[in-house]
Protein backbone atom coordinates (compact mmCIF):
# COMPACT_ATOMS: atom_id res chain seq x y z
CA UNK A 1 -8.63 22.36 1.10
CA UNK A 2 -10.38 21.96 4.20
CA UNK A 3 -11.10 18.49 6.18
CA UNK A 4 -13.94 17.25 4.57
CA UNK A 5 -12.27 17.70 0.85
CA UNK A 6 -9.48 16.13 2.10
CA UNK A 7 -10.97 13.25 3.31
CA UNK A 8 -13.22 12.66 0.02
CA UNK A 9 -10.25 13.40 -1.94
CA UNK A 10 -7.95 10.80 0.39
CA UNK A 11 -10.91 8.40 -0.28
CA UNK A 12 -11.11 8.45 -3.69
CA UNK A 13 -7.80 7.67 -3.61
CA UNK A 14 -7.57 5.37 -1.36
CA UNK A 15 -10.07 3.39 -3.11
CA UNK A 16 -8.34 3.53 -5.87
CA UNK A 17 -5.03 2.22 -4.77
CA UNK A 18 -6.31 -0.50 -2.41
CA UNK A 19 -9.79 -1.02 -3.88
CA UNK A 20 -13.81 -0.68 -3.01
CA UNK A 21 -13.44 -4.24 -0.96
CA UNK A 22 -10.58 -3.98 1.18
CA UNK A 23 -11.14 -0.54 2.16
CA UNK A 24 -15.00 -1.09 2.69
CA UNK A 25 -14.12 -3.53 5.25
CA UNK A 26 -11.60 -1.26 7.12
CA UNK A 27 -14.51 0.88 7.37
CA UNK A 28 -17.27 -1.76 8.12
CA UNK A 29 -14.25 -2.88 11.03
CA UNK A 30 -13.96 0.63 12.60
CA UNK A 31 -15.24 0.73 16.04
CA UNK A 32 -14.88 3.65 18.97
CA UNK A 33 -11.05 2.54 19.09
CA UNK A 34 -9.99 3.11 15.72
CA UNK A 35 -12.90 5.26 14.31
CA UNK A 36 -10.42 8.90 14.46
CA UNK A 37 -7.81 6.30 13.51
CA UNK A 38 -9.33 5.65 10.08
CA UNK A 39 -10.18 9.03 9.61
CA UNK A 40 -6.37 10.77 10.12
CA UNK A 41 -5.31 8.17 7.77
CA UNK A 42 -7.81 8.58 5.27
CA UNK A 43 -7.05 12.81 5.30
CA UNK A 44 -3.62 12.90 5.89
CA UNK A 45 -2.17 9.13 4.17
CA UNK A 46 -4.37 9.28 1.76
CA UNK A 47 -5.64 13.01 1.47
CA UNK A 48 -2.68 14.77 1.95
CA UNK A 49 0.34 12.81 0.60
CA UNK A 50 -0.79 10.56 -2.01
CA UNK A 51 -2.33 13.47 -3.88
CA UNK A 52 0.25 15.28 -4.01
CA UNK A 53 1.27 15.90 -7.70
CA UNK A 54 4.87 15.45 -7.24
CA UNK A 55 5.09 11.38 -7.23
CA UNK A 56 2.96 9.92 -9.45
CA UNK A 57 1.14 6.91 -7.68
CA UNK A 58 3.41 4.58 -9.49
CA UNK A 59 6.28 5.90 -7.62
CA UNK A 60 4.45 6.19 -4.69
CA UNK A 61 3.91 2.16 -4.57
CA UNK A 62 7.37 1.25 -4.87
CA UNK A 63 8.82 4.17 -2.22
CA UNK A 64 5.94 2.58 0.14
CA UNK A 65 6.49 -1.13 -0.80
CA UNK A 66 10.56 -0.38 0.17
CA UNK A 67 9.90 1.51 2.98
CA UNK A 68 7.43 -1.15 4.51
CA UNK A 69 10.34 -4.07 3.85
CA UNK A 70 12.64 -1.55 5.57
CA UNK A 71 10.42 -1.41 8.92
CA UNK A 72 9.38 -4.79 8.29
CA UNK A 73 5.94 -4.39 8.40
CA UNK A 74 4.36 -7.42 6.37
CA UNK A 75 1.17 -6.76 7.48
CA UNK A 76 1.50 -3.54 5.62
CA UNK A 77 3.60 -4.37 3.32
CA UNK A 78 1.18 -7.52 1.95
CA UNK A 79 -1.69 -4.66 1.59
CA UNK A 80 0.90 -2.61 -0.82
CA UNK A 81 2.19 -5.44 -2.84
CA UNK A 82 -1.66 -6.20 -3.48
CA UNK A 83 -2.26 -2.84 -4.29
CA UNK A 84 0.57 -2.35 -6.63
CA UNK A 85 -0.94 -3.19 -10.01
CA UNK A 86 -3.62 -0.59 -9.25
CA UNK A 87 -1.18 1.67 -10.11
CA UNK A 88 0.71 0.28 -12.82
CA UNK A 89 3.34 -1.27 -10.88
CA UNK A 90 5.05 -4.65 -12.38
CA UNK A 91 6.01 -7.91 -10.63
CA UNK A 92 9.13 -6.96 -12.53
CA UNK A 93 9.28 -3.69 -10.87
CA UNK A 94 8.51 -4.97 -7.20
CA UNK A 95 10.99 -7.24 -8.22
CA UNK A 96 13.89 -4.95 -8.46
CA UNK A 97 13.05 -2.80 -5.45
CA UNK A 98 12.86 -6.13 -3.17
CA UNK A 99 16.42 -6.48 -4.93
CA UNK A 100 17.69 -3.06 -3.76
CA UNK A 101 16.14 -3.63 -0.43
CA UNK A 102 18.72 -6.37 0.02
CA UNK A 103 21.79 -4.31 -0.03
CA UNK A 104 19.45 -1.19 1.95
CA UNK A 105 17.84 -2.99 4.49
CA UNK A 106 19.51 -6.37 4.73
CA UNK A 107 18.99 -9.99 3.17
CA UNK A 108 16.73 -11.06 5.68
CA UNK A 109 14.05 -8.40 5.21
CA UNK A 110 14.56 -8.86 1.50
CA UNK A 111 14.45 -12.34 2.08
CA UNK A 112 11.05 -12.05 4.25
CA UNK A 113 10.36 -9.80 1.90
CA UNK A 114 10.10 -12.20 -1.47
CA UNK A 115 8.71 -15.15 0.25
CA UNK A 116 5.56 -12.68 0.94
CA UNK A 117 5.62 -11.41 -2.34
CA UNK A 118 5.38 -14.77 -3.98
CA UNK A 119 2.85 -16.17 -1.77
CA UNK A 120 0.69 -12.61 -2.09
CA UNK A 121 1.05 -13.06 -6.43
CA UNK A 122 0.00 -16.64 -5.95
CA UNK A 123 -3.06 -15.44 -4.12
CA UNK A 124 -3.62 -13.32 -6.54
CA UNK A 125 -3.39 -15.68 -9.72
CA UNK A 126 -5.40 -18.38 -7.91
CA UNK A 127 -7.98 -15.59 -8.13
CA UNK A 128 -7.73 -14.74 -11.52
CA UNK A 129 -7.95 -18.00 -12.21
């Protein structure tokens, strides 16, 4: 696969994952700074990884959704608990790996951890709603 398949391919899904809106406004956001930026993560993140056939994108949701508790990266971390339910993931589900982050990374990050995941699902019904 060269560059340009991978980045169509990392954009499909990327769309998928995070959706049309959020990821049109990354891309309506880009400027000089962050144009190559958006473009390495869109190949590689997106292109290279997340299409792998390995790790279904399930899987994928709740490895990232630990791993971004882990570095404590809410920022992040917000975006992927959002995303979550593109792939099938549960509240249940997030539920238990923000349990097992506890013991792995520590109460506080868990702690952090569940207080963004509860304000990110109220978002979320409010908009259902």
């Amino acid at each position: 696969m060269n560059d340009e398949e991978r980045y169509e391919a990392g954009m499909q899904v990327r769309r998928a994952v995070l959706g049309d809106a959020h990821v049109d406004r990354s891309l309506a956001n880009r400027s000089a700074l962050t144009e190559e930026f958006q473009d390495l993560i869109t190949r590689y993140a997106w292109g290279e990884i997340w299409t792998r056939e390995g790790l279904p994108r399930h899987t994928r949701s709740l490895i990232t959704i630990a791993m971004m508790v882990a570095l404590n990266r809410s920022e992040e971390l917000a975006l992927h608990l959002r995303a979550a339910a593109n792939n099938g993931v549960t509240r249940d589900e997030i539920k238990e790996v923000l349990m097992q982050t506890a013991i792995y990374c520590g109460v506080p990050a868990a702690n952090s951890a569940f207080h963004l995941a509860e304000r990110i699902f109220q978002e979320l019904d409010a908009q259902q709603a």
